[in-house]
N, C-alpha and C. Protein backbone atom coordinates (compact mmCIF):
# COMPACT_ATOMS: atom_id res chain seq x y z
N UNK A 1 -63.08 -94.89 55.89
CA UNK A 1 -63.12 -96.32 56.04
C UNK A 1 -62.41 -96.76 57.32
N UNK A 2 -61.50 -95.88 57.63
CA UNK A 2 -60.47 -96.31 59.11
C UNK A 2 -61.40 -96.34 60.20
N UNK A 3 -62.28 -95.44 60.41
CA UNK A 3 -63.15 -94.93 61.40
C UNK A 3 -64.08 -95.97 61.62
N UNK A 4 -65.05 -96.26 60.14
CA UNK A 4 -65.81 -97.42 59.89
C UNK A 4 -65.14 -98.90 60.32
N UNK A 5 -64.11 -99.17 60.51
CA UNK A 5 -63.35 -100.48 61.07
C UNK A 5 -62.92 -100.37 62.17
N UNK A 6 -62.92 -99.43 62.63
CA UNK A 6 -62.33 -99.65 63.66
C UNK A 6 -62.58 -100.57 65.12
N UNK A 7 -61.85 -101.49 65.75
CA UNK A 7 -62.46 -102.03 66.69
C UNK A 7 -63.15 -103.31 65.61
N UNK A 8 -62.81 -103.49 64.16
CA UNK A 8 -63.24 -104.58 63.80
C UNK A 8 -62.51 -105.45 62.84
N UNK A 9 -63.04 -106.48 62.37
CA UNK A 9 -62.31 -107.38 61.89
C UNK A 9 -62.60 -107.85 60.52
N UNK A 10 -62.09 -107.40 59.78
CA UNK A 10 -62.24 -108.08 58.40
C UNK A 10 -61.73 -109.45 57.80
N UNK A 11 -62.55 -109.96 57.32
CA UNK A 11 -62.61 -111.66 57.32
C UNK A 11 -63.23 -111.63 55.51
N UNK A 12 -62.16 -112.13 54.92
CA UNK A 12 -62.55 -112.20 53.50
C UNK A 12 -63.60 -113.01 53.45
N UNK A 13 -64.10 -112.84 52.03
CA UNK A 13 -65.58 -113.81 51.69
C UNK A 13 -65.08 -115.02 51.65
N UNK A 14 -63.83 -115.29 51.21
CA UNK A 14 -63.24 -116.82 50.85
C UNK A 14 -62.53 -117.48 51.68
N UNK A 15 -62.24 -116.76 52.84
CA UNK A 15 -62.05 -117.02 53.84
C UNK A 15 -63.25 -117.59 55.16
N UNK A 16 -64.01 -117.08 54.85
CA UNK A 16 -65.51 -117.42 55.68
C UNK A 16 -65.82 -118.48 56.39
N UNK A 17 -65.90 -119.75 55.14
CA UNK A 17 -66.18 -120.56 55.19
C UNK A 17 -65.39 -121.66 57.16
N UNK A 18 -64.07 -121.11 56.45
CA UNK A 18 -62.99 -121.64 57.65
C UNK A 18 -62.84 -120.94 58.88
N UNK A 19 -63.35 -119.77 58.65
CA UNK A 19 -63.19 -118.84 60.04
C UNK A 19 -64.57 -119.34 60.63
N UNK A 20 -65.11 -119.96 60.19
CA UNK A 20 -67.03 -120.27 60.83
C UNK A 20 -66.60 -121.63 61.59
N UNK A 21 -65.93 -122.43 60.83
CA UNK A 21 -65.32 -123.51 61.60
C UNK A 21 -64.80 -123.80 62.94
N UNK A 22 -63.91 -122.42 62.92
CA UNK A 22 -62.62 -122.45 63.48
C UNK A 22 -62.76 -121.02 64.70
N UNK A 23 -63.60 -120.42 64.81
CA UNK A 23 -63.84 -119.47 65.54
C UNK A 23 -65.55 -119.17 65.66
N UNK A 24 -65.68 -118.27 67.28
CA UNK A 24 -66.89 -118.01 67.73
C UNK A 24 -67.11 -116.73 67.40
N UNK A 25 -67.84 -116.61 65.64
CA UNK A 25 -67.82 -115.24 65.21
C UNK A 25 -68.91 -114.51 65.69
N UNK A 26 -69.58 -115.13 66.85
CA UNK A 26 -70.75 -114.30 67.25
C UNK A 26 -70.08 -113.30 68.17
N UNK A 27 -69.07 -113.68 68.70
CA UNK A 27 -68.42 -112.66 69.88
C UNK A 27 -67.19 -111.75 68.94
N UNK A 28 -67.07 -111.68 68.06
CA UNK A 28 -66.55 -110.60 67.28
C UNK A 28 -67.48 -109.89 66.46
N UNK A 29 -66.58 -108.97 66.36
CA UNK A 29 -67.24 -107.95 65.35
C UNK A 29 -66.62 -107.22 64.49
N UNK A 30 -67.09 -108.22 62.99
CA UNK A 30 -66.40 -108.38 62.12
C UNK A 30 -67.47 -108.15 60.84
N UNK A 31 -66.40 -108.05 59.97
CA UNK A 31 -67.26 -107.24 58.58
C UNK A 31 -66.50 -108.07 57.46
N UNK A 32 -66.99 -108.38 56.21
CA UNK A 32 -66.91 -108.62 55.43
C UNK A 32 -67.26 -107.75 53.55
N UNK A 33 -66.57 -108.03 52.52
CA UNK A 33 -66.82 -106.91 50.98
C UNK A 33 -67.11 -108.40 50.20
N UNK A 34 -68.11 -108.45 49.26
CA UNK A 34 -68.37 -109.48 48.34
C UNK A 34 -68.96 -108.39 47.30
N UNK A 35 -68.57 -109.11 45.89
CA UNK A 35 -68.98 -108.85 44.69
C UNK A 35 -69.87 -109.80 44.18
N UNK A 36 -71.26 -109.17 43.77
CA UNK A 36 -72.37 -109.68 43.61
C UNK A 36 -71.77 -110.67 42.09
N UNK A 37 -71.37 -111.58 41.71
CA UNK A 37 -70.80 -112.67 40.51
C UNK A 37 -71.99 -113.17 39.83
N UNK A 38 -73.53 -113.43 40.40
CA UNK A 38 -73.90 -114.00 39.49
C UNK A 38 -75.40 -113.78 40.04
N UNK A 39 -76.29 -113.29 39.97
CA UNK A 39 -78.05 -113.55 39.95
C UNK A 39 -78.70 -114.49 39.32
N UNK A 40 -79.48 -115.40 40.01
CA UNK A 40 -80.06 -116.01 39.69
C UNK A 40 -81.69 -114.88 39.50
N UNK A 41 -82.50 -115.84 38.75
CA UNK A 41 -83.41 -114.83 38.16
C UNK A 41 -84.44 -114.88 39.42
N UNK A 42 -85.60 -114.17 39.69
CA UNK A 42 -85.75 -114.01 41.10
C UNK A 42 -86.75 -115.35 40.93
N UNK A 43 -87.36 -115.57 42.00
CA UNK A 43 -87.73 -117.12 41.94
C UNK A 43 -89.19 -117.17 43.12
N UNK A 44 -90.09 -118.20 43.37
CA UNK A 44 -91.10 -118.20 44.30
C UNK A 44 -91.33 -119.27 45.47
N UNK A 45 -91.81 -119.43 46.31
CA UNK A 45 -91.29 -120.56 47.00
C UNK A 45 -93.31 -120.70 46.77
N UNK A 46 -93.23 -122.10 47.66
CA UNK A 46 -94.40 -122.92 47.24
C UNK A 46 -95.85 -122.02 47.93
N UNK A 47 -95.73 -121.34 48.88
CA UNK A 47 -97.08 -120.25 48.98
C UNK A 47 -96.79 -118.77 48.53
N UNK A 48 -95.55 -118.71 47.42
CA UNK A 48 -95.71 -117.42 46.42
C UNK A 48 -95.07 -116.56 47.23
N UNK A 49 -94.45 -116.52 47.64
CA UNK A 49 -93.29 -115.37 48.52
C UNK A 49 -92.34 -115.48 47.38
N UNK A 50 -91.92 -114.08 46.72
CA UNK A 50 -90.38 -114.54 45.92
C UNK A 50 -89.52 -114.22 46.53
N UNK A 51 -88.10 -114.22 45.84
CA UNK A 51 -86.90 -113.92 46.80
C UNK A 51 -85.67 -114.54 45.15
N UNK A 52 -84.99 -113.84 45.91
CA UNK A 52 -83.50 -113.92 44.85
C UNK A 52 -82.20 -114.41 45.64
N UNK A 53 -81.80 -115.36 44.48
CA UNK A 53 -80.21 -115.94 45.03
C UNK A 53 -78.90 -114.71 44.08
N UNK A 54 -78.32 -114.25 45.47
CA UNK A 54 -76.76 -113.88 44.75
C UNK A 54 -75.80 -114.57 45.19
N UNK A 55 -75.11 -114.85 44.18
CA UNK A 55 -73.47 -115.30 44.34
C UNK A 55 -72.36 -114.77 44.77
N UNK A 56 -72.20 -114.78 45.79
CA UNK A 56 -70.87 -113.29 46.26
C UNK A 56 -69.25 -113.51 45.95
N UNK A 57 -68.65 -112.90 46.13
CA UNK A 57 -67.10 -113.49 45.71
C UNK A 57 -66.25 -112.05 46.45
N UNK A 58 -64.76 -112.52 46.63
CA UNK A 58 -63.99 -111.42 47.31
C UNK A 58 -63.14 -111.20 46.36
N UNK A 59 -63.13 -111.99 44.93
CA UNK A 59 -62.18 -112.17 43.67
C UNK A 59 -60.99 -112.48 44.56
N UNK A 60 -60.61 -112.89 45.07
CA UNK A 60 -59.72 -113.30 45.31
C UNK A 60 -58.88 -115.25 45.63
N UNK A 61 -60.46 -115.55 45.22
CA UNK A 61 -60.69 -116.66 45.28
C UNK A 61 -61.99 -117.63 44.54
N UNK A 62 -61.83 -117.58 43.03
CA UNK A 62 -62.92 -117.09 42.12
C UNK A 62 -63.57 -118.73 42.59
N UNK A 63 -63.06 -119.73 43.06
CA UNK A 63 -63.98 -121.07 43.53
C UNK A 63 -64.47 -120.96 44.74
N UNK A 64 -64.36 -119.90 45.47
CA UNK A 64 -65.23 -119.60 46.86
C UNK A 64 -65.84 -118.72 47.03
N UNK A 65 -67.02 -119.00 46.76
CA UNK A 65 -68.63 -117.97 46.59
C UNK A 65 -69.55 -118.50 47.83
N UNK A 66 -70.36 -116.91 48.48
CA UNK A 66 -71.24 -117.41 49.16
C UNK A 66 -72.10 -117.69 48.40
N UNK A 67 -73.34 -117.91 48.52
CA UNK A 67 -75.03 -117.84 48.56
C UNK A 67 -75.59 -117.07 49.16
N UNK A 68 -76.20 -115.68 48.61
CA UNK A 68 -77.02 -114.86 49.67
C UNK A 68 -78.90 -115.08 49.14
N UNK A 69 -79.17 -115.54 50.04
CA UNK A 69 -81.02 -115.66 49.51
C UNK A 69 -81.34 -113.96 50.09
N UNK A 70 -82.04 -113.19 49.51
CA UNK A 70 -82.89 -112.58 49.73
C UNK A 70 -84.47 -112.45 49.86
N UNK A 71 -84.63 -112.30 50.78
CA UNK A 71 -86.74 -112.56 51.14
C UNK A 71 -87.37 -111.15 51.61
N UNK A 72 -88.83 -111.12 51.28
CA UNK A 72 -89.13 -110.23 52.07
C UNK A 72 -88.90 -108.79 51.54
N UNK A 73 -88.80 -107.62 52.55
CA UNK A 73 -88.34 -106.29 52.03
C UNK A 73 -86.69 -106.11 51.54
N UNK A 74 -85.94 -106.77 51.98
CA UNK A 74 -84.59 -106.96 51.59
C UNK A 74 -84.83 -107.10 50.13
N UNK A 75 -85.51 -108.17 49.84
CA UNK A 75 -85.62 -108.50 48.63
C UNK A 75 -86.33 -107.50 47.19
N UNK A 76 -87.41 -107.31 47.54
CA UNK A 76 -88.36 -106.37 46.91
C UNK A 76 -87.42 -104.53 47.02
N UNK A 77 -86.19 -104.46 47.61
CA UNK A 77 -85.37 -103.20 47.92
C UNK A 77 -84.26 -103.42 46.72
N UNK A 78 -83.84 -104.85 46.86
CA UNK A 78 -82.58 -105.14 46.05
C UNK A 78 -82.62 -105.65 45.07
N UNK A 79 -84.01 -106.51 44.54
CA UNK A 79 -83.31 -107.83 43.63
C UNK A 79 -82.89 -107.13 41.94
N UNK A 80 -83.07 -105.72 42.23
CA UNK A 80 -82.43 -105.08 40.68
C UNK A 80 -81.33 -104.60 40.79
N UNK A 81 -80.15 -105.10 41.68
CA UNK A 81 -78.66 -104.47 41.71
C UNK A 81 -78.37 -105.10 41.26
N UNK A 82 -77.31 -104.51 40.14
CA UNK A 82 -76.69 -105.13 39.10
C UNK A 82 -75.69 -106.48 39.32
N UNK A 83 -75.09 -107.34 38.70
CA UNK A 83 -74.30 -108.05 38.93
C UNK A 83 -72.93 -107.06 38.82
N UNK A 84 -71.66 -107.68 39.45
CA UNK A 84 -70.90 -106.81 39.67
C UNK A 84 -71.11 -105.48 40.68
N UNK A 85 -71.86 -105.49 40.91
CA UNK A 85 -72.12 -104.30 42.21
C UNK A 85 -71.33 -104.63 43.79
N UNK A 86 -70.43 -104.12 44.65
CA UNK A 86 -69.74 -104.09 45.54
C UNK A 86 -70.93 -104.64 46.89
């Protein structure tokens, strides 16, 4: 994991929100860990593409969750990982 970071910056999930504010995270390179908290059931948009919402969390801050939409091959790869999955 030392090797894998190195030269980078870890920025909690619940932290996110304020570091997007407050800094130009396009010129870093930075990584983030979320725990998948909650699936929504997978869903279709109006010309039939589906895609799935996860809820992410760093537990460390159980009222600050992203939103991850998944579309596409992302989607059709993942939308059966469990909740609770890293």
């Amino acid at each position: 994991m030392d090797r894998k970071m190195a030269n980078r910056k870890l920025i909690r999930l619940s932290q996110l929100k304020n570091k997007l504010a407050t800094e130009n995270l396009e010129e870093i390179d930075w990584v983030t860990f979320g725990v998948i908290v909650r699936k929504v059931t997978p869903q279709s948009t109006n010309n039939g593409r589906t895609f799935s919402i996860w809820r992410l969390n760093d537990l460390r801050d159980l009222n600050e969750c992203v939103s991850l939409f998944l579309f596409g091959e992302v989607h059709k790869e993942h939308w059966k990982t469990d909740q609770g999955t890293v």
